[in-house]
N, C-alpha and C. Protein backbone atom coordinates (compact mmCIF):
# COMPACT_ATOMS: atom_id res chain seq x y z
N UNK A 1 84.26 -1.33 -48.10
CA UNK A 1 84.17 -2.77 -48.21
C UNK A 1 83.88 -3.23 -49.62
N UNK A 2 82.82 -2.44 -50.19
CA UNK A 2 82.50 -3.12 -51.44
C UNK A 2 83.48 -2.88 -52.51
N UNK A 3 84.01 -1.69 -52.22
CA UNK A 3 84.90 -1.05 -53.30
C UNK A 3 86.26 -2.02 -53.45
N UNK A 4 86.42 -2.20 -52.13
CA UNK A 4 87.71 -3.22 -52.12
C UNK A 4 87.47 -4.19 -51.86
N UNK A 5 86.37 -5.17 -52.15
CA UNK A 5 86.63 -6.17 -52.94
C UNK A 5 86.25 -5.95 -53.99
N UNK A 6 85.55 -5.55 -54.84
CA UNK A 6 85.42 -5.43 -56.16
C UNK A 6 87.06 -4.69 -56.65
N UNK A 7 87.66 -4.35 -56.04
CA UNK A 7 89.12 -4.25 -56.68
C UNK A 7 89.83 -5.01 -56.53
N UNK A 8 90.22 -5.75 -55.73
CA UNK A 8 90.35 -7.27 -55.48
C UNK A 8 90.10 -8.06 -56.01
N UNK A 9 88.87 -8.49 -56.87
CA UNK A 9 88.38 -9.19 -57.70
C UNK A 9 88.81 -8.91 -59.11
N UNK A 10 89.24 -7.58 -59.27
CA UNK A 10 89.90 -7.06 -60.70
C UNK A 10 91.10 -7.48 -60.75
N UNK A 11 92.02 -7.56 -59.63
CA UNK A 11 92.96 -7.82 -59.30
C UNK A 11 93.61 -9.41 -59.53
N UNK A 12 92.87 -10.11 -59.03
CA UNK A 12 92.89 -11.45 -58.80
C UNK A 12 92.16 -12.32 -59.98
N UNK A 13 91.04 -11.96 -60.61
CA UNK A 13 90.83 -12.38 -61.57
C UNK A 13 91.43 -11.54 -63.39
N UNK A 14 91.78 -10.44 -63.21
CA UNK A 14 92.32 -10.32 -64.23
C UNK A 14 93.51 -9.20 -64.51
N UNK A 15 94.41 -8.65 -63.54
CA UNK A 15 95.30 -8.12 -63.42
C UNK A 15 96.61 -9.05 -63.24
N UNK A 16 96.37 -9.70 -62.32
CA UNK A 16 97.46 -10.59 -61.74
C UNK A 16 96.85 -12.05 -61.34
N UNK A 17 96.49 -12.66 -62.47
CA UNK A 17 95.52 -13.61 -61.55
C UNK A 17 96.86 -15.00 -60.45
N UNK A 18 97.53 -15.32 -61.19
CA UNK A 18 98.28 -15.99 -59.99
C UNK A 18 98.64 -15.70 -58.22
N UNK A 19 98.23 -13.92 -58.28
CA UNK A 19 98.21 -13.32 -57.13
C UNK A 19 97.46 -13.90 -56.03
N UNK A 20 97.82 -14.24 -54.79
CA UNK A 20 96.55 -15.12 -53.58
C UNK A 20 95.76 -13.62 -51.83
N UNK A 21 97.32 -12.59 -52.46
CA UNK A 21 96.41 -11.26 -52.11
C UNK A 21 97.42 -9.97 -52.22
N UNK A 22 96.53 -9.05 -51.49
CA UNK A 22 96.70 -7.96 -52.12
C UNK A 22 96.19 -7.41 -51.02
N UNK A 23 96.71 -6.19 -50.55
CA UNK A 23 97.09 -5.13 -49.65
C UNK A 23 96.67 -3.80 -50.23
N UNK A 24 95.83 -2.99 -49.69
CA UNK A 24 95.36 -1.93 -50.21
C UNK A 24 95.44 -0.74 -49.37
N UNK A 25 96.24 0.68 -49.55
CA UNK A 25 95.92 1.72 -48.71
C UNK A 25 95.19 2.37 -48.50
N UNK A 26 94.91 2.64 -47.47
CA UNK A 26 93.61 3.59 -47.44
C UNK A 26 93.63 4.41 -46.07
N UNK A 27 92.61 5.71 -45.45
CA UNK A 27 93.06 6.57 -44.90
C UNK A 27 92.71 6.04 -43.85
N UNK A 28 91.83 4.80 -43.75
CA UNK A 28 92.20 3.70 -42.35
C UNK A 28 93.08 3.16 -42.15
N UNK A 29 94.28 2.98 -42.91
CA UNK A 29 95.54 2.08 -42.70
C UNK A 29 95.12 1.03 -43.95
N UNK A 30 96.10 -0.54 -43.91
CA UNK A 30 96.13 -1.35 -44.63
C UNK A 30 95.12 -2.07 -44.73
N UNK A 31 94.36 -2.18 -46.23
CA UNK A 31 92.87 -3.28 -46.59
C UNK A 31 93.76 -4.69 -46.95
N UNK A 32 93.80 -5.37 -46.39
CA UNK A 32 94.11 -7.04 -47.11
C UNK A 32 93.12 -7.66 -47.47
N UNK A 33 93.06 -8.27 -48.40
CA UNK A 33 92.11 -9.36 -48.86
C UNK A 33 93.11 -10.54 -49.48
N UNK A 34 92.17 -11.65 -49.08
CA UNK A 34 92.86 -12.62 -49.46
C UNK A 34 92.04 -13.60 -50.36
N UNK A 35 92.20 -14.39 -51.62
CA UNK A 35 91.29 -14.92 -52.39
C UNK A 35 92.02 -16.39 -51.45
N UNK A 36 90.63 -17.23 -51.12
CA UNK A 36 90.88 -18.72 -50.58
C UNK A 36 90.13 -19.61 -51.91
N UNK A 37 90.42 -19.93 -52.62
CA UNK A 37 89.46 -20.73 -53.12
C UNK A 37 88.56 -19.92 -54.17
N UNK A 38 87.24 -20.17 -54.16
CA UNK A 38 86.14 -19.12 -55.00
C UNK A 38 85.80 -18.19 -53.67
N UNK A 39 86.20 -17.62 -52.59
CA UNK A 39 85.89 -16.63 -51.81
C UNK A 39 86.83 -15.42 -51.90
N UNK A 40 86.65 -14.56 -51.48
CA UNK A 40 87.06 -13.24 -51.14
C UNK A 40 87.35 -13.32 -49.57
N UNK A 41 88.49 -12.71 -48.80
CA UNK A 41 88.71 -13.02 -47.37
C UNK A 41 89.39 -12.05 -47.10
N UNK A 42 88.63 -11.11 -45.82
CA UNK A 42 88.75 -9.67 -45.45
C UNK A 42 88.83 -9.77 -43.84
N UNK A 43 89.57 -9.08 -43.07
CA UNK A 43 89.99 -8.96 -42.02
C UNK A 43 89.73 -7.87 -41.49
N UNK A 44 88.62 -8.02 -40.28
CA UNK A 44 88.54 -6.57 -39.83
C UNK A 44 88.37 -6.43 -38.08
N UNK A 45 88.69 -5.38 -37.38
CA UNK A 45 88.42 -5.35 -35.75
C UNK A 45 87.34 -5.70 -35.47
N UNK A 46 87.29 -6.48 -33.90
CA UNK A 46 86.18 -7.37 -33.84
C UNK A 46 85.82 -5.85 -32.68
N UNK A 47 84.04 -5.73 -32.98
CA UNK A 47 83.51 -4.29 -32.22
C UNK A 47 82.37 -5.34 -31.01
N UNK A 48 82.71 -5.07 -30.52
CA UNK A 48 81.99 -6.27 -29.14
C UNK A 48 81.22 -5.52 -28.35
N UNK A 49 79.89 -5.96 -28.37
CA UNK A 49 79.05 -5.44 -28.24
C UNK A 49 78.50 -4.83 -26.83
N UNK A 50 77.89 -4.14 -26.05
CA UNK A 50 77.31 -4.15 -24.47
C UNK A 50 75.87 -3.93 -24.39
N UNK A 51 75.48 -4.61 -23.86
CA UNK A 51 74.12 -4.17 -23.63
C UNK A 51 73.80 -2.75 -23.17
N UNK A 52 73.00 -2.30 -23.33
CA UNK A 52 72.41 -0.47 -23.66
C UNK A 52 70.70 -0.54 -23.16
N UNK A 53 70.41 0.45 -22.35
CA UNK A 53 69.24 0.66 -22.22
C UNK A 53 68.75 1.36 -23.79
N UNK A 54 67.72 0.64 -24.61
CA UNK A 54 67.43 1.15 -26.02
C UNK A 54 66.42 2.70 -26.05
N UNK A 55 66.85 3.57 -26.34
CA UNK A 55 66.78 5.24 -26.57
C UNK A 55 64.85 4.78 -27.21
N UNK A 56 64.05 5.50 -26.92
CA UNK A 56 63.05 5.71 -27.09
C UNK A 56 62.72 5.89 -28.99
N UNK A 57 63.65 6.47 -29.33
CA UNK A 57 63.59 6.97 -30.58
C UNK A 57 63.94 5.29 -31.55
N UNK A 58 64.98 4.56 -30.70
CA UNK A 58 64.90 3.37 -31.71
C UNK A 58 63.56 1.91 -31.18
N UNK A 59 63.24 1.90 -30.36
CA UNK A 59 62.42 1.30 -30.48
C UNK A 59 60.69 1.82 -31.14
N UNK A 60 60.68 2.71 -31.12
CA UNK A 60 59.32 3.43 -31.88
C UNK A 60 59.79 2.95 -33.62
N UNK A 61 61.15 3.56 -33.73
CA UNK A 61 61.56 3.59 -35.30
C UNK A 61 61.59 2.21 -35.76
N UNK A 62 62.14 0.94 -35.03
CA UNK A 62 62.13 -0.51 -35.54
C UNK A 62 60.46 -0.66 -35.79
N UNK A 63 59.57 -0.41 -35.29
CA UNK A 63 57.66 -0.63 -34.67
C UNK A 63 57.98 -1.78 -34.54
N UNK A 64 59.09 -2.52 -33.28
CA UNK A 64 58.65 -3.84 -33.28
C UNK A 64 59.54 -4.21 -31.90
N UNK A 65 59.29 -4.57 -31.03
CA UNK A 65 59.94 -4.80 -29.59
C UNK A 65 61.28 -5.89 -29.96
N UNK A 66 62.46 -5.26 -29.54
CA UNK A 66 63.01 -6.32 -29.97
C UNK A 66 63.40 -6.70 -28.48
N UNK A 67 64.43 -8.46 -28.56
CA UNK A 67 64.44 -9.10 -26.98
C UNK A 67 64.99 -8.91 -26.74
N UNK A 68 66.38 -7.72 -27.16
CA UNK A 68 67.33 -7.26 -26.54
C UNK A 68 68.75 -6.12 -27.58
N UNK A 69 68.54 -5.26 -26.48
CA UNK A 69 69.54 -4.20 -27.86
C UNK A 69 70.82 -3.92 -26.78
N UNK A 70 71.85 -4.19 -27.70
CA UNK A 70 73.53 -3.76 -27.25
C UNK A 70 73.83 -2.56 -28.39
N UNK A 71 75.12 -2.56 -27.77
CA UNK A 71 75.55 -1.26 -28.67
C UNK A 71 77.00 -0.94 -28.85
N UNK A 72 77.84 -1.07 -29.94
CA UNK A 72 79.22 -1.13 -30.02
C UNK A 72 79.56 -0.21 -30.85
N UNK A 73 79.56 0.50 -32.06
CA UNK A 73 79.81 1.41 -33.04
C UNK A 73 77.93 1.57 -33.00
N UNK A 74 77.14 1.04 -33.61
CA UNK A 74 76.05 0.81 -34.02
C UNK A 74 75.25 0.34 -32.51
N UNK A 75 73.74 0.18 -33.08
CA UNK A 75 72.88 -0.35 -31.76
C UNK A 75 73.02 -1.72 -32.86
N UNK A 76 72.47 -2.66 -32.00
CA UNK A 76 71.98 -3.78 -32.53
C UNK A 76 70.92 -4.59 -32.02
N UNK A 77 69.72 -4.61 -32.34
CA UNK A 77 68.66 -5.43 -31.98
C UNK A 77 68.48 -6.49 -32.12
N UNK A 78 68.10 -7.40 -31.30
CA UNK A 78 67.77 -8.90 -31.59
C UNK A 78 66.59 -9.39 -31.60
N UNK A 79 66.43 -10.01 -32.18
CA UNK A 79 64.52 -10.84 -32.39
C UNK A 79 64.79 -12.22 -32.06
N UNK A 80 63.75 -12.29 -32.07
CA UNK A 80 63.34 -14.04 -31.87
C UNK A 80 64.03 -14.74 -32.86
N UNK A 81 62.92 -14.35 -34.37
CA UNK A 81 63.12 -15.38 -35.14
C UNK A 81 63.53 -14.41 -36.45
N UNK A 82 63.71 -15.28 -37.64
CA UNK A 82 63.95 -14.36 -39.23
C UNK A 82 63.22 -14.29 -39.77
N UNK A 83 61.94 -14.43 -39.52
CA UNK A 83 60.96 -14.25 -39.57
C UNK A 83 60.73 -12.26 -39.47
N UNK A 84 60.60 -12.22 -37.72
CA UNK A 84 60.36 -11.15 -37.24
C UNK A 84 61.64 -10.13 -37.87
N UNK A 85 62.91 -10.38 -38.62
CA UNK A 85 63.65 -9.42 -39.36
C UNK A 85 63.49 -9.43 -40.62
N UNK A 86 63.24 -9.69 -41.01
CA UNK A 86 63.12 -9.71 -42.27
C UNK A 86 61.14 -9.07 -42.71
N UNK A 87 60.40 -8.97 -41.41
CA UNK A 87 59.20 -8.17 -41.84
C UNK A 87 58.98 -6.89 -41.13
N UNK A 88 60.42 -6.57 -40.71
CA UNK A 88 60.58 -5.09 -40.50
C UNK A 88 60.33 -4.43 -41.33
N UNK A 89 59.58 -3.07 -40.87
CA UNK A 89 59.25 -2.21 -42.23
C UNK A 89 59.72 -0.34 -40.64
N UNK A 90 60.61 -0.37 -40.65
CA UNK A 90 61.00 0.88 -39.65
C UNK A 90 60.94 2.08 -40.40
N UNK A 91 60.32 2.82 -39.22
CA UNK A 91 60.38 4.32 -39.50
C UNK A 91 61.20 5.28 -39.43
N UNK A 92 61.99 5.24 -40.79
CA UNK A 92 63.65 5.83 -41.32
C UNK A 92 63.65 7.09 -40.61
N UNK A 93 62.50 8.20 -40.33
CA UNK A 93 62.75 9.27 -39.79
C UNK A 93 63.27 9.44 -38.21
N UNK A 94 62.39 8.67 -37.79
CA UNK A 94 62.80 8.34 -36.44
C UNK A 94 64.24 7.91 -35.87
N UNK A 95 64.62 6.97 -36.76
CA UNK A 95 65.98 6.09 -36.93
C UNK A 95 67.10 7.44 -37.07
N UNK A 96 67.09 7.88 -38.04
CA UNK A 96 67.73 9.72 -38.42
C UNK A 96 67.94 10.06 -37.00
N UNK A 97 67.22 10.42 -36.15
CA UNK A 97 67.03 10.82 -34.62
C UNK A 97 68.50 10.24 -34.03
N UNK A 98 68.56 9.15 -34.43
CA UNK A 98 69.70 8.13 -33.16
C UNK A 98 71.22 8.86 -33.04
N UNK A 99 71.65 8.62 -32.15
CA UNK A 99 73.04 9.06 -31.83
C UNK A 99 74.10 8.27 -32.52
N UNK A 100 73.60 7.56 -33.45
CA UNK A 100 74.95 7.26 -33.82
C UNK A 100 74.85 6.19 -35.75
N UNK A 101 75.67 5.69 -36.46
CA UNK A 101 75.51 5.82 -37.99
C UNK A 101 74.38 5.18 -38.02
N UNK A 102 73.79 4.29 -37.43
CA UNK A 102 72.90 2.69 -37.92
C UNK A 102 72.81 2.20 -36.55
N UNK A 103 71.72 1.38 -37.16
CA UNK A 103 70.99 0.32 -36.87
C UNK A 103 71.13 -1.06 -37.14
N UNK A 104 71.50 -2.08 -36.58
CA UNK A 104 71.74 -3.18 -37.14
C UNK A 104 70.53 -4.15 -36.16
N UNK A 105 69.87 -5.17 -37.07
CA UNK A 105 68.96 -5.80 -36.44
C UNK A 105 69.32 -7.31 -36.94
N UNK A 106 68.70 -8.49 -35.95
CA UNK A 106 69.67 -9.81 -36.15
C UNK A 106 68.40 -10.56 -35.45
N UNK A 107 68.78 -11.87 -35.84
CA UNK A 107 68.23 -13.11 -35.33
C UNK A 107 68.30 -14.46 -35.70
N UNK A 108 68.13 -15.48 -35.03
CA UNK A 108 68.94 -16.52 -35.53
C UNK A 108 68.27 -16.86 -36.91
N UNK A 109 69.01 -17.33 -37.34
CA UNK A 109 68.46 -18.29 -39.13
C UNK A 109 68.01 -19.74 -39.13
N UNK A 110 66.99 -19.36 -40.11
CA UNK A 110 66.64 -20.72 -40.32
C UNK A 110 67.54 -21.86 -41.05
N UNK A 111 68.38 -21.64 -41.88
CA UNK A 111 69.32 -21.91 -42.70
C UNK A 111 70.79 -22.23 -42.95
N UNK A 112 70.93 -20.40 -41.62
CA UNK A 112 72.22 -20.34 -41.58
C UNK A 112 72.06 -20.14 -39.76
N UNK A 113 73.36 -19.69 -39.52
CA UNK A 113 73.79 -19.18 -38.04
C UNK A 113 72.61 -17.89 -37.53
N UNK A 114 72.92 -17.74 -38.68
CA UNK A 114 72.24 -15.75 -38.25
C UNK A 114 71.64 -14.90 -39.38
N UNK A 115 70.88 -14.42 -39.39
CA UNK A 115 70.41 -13.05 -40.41
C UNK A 115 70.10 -11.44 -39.80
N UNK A 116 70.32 -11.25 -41.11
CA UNK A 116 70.70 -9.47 -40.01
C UNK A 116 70.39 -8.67 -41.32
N UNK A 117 69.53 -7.51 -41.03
CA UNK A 117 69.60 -5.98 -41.73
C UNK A 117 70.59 -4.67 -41.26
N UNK A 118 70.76 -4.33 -42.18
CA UNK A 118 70.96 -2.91 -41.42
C UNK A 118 70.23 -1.62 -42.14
N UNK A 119 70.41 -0.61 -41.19
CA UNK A 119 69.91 0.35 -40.98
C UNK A 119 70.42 2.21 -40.99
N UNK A 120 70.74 2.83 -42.22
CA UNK A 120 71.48 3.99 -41.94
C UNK A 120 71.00 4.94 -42.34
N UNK A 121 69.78 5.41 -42.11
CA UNK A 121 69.19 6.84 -42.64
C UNK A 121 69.76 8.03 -42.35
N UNK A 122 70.63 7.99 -41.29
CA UNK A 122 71.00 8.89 -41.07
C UNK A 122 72.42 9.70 -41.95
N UNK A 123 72.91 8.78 -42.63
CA UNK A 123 73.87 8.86 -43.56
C UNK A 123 73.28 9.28 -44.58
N UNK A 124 71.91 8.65 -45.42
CA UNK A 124 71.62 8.50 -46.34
C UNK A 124 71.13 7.58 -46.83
N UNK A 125 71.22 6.05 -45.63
CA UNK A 125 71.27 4.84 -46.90
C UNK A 125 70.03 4.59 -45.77
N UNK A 126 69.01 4.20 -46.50
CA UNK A 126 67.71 3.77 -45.62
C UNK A 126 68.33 2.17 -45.16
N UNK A 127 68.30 1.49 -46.42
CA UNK A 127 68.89 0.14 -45.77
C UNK A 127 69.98 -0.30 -46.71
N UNK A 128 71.27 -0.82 -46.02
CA UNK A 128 72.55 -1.39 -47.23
C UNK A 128 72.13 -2.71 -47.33
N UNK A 129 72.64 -2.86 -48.40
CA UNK A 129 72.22 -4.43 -49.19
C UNK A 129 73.07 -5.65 -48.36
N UNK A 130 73.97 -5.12 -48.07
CA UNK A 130 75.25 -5.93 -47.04
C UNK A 130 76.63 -5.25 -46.49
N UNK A 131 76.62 -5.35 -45.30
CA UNK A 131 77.27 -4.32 -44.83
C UNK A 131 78.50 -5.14 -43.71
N UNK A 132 79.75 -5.29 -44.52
CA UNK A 132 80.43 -5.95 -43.54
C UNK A 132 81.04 -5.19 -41.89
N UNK A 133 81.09 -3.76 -42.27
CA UNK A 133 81.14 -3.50 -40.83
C UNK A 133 80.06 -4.01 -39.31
N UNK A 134 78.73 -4.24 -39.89
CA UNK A 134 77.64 -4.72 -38.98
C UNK A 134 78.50 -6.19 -38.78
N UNK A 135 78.88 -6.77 -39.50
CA UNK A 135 79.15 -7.96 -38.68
C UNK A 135 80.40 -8.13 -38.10
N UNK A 136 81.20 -7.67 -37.53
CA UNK A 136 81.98 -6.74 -36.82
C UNK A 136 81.82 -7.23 -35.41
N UNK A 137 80.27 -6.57 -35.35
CA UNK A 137 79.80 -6.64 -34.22
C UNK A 137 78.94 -8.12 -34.07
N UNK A 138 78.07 -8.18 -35.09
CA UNK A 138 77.29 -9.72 -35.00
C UNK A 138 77.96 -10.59 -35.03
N UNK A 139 78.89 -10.74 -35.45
CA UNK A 139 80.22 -12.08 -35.02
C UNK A 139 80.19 -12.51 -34.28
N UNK A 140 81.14 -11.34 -32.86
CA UNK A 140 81.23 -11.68 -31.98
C UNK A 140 80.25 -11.71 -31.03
N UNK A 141 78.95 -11.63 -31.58
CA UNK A 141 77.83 -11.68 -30.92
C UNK A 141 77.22 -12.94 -30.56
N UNK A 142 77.22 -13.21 -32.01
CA UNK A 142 76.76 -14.92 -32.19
C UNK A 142 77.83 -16.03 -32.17
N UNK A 143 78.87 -15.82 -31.85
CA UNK A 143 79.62 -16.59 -31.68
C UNK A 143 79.46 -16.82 -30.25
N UNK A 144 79.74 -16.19 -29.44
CA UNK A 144 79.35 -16.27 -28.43
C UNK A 144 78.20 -16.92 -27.84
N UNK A 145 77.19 -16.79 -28.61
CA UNK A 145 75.85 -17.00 -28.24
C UNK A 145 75.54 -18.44 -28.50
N UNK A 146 76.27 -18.59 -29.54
CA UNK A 146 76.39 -20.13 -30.51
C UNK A 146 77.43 -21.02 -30.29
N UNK A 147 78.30 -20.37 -29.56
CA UNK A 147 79.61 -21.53 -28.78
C UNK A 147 80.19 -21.97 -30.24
N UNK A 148 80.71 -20.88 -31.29
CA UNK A 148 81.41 -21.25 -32.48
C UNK A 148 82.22 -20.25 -32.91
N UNK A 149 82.72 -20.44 -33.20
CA UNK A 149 83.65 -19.21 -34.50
C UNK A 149 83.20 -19.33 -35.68
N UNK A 150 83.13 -20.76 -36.42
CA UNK A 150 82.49 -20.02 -37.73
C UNK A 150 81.64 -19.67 -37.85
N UNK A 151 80.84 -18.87 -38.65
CA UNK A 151 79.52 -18.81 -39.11
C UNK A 151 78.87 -18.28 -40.28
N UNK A 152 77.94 -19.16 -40.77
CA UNK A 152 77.29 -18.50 -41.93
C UNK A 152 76.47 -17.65 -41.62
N UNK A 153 76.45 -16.59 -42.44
CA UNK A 153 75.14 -15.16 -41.94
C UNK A 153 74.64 -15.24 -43.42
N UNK A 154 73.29 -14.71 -43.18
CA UNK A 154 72.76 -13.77 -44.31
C UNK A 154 72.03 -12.68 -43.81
N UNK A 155 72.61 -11.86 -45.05
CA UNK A 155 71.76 -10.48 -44.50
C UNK A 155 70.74 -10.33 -45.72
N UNK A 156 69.39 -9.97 -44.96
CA UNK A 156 68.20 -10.33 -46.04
C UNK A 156 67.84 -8.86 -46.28
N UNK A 157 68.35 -8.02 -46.78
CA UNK A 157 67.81 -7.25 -47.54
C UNK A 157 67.50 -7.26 -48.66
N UNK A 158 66.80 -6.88 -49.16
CA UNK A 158 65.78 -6.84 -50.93
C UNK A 158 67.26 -7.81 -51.53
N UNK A 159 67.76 -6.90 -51.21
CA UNK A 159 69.02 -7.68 -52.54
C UNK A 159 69.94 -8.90 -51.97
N UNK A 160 70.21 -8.91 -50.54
CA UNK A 160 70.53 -9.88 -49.62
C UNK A 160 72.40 -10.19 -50.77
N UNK A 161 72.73 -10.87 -49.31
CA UNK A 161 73.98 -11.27 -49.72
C UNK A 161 74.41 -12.35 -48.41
N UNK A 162 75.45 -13.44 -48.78
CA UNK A 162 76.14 -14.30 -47.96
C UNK A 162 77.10 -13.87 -47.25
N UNK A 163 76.91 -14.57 -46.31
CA UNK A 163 78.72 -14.55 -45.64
C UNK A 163 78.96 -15.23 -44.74
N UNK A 164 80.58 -15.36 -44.92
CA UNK A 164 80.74 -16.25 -44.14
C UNK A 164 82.05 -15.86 -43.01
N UNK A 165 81.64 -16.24 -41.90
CA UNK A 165 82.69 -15.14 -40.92
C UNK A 165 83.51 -16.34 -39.92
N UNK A 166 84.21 -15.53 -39.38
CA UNK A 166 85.05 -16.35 -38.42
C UNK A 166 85.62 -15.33 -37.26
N UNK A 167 84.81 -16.09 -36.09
CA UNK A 167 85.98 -15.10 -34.54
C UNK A 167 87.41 -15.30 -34.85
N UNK A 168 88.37 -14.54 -34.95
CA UNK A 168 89.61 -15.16 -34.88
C UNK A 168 90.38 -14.58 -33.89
N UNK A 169 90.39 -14.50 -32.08
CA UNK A 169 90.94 -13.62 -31.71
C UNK A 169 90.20 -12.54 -31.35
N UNK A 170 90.71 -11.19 -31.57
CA UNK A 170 90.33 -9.84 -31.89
C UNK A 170 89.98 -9.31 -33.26
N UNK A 171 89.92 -10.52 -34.40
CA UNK A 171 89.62 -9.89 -35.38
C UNK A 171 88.16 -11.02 -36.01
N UNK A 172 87.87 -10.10 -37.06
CA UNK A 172 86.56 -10.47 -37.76
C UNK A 172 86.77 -11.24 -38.60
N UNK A 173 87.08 -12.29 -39.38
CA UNK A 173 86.87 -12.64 -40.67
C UNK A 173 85.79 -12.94 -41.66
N UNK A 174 85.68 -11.79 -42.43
CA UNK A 174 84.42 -12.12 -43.31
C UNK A 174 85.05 -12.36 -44.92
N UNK A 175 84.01 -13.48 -45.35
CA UNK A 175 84.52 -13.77 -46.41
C UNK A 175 83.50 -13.92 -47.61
N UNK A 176 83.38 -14.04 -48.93
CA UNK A 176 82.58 -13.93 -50.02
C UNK A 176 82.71 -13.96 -51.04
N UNK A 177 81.45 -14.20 -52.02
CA UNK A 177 81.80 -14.63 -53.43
C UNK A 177 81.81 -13.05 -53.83
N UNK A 178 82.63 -12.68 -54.82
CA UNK A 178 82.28 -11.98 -55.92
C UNK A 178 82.28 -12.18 -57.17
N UNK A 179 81.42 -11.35 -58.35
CA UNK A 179 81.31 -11.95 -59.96
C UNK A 179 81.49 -10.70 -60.26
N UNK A 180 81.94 -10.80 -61.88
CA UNK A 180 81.63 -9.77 -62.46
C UNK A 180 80.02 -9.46 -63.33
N UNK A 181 80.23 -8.74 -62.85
CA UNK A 181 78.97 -7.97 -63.16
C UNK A 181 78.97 -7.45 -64.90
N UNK A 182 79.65 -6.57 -64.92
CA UNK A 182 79.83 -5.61 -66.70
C UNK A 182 81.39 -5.59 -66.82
N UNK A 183 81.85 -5.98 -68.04
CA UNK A 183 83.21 -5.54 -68.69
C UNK A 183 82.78 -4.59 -69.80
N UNK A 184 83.36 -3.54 -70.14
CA UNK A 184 83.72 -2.41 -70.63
C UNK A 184 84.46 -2.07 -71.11
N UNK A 185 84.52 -0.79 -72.29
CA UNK A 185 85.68 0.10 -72.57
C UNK A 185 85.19 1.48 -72.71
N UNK A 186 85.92 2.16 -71.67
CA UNK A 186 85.16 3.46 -72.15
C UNK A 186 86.19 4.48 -72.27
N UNK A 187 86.08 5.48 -74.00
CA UNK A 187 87.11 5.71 -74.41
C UNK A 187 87.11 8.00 -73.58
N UNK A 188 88.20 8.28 -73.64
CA UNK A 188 88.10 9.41 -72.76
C UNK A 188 88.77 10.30 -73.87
């Protein structure tokens, strides 16, 4: 995800900038992105969630009862408030334990539609900064829940990031700013 849009963004802002998108291969099949405006706009399968009796190992690892966990690629927990996600502090070892990549945890926003962490120790990544596959699943979660298709999310990790999604169908639409960060030359 990150990789392709940040190539996308190379793309669109200084390769070809008249370009409105760009098609990328990869050993999943075709990445499209599409620039709308100042956003980035990515298309992905919508993973719909089921409710799951929650495995012993993830509720010890969140230390925090959540009001309800489904499970589609990932588990996903829900809280009350963003409050109660955002003062998660989970026990990564425990989490490691789970049957499957992550953890994704959610609850409505004060601000926006929704806020959400995720969770992947078991990969390696204790927590991703923003992770568009999790909303995949929180989409069509809160869309549902919220009687909308669009929606603004934030995911509040340390470094946090926006987004902005859309049910469309069977697919996800997530969309976003990107900047550049560093331009360079590095000679070989």
């Amino acid at each position: 995800g990150h990789a392709t849009l940040a190539s996308a963004f190379v793309v669109f802002r200084c390769l070809e900038p008249g370009r409105r998108i760009v098609i990328f291969s990869s050993k999943s099949g075709p990445l499209k992105v599409e620039q709308q405006d100042d956003q980035l706009r990515m298309e992905f399968p919508t993973l719909e969630p089921q409710s799951c009796a929650p495995p012993a190992e993830l509720l010890a690892g969140l230390r925090r009862q959540p009001r309800e966990v489904l499970r589609a690629e990932k588990y996903l927990a829900v809280y009350d408030s963003e409050d109660e996600v955002r003062s998660l502090r989970p026990d990564f070892e425990l989490l490691k334990r789970l049957d499957c990549m992550g953890v994704i945890v959610t609850a409505p926003g004060k601000e926006v539609d929704f806020v959400s962490r995720f969770f992947a120790p078991r990969v390696g990544i204790p927590e991703d900064p923003v992770t568009g596959s999790a909303h995949c699943t929180l989409v069509p979660y809160w869309s549902k829940r919220l009687g909308k298709s669009q929606l603004h999310a934030l995911q509040v990790s340390p470094r946090g990031g926006e987004l902005f999604c859309e049910q469309l169908g069977d697919k996800v639409i997530i969309a976003g700013h990107a900047v550049k960060y560093l331009e360079g030359t590095i000679y070989l």
